[in-house]
C-alpha atoms as a PDB file:
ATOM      1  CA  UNK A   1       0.000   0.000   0.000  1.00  0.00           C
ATOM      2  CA  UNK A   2       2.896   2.331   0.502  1.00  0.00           C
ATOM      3  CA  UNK A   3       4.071   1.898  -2.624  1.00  0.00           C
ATOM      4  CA  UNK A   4       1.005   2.619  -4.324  1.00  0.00           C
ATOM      5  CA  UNK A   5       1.129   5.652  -2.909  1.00  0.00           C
ATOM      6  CA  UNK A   6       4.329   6.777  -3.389  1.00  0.00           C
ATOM      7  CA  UNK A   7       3.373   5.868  -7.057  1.00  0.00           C
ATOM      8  CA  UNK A   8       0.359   8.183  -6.623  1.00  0.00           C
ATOM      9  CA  UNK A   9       2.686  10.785  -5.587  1.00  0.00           C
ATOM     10  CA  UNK A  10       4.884  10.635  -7.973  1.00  0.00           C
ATOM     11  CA  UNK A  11       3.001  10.880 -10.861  1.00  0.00           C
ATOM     12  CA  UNK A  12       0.699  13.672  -9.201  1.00  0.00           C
ATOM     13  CA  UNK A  13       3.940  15.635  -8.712  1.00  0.00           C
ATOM     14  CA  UNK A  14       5.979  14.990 -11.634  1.00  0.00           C
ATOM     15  CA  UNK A  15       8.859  13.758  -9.553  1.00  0.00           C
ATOM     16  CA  UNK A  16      11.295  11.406 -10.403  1.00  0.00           C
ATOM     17  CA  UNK A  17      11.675   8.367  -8.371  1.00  0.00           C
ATOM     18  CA  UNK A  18      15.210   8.611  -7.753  1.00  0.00           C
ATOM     19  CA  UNK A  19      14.714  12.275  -6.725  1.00  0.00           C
ATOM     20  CA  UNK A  20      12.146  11.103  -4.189  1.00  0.00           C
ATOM     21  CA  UNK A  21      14.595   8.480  -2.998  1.00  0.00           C
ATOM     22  CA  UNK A  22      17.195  11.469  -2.309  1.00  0.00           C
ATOM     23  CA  UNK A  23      15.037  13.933  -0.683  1.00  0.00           C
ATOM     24  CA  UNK A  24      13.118  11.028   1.686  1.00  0.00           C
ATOM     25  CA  UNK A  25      15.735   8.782   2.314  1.00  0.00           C
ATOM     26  CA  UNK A  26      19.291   9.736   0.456  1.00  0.00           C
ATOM     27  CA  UNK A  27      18.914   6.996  -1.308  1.00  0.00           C
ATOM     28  CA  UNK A  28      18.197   7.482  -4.805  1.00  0.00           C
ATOM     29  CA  UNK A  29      17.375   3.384  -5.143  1.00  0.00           C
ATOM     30  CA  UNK A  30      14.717   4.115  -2.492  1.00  0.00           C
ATOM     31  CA  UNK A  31      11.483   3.201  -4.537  1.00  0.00           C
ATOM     32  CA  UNK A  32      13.454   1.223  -7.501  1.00  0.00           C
ATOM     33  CA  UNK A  33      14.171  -0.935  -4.287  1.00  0.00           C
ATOM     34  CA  UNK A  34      10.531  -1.124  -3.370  1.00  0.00           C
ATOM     35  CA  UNK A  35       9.464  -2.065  -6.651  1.00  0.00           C
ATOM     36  CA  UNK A  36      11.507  -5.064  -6.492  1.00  0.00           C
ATOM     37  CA  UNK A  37      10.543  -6.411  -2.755  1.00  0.00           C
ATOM     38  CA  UNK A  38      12.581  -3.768  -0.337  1.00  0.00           C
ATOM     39  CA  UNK A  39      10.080  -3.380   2.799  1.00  0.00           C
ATOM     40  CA  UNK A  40      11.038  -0.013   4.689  1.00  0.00           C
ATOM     41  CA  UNK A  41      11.436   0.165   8.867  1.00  0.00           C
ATOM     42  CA  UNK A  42       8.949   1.604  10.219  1.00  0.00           C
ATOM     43  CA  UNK A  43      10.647   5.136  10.588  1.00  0.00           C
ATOM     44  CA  UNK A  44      11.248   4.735   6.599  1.00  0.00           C
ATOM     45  CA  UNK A  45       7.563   5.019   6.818  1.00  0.00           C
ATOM     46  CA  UNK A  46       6.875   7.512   8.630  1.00  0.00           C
ATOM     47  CA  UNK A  47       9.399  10.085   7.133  1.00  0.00           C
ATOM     48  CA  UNK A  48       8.081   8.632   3.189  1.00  0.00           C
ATOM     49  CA  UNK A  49       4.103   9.787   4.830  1.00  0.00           C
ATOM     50  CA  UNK A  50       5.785  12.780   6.246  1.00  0.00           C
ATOM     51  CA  UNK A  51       7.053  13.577   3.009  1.00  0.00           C
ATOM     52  CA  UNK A  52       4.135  13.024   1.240  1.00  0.00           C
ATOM     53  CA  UNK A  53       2.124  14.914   3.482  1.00  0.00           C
ATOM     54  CA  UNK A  54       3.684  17.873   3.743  1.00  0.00           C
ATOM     55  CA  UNK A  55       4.943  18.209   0.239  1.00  0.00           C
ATOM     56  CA  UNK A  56       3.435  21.759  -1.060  1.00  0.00           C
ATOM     57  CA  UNK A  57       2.151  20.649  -4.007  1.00  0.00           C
ATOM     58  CA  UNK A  58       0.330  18.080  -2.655  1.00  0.00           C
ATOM     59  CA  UNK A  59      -1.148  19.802  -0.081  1.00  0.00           C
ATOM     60  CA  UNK A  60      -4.761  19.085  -1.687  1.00  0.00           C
ATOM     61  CA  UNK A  61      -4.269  16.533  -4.340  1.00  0.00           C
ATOM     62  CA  UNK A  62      -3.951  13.669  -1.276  1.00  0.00           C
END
């Protein structure tokens, strides 16, 4: 479910995946990683929702 949306995010905002990786995680592999069977810890989680969540352009689109 968090990958969906993550997904959802991405293509709302136009952001790459490896960019989203950098800014949530410095890890540019972040959702590449995910895609192929990486399951975050839970504070992973919480700073990705964070993320999400308080991204600007978001602010009404989630």
């Amino acid at each position: 479910m968090l990958l969906r949306k993550i997904e959802h995010f991405l293509k709302a905002s136009g952001m790459p995946w490896t960019k989203f990786g950098r800014l949530v995680a410095h890890d540019p592999r972040l959702v590449g990683d995910m895609r192929n069977g990486r399951q975050p810890g839970e504070p992973l989680v919480r700073r990705i929702e964070a993320f999400i969540t308080a991204y600007p352009e978001n602010q009404h689109a989630v």
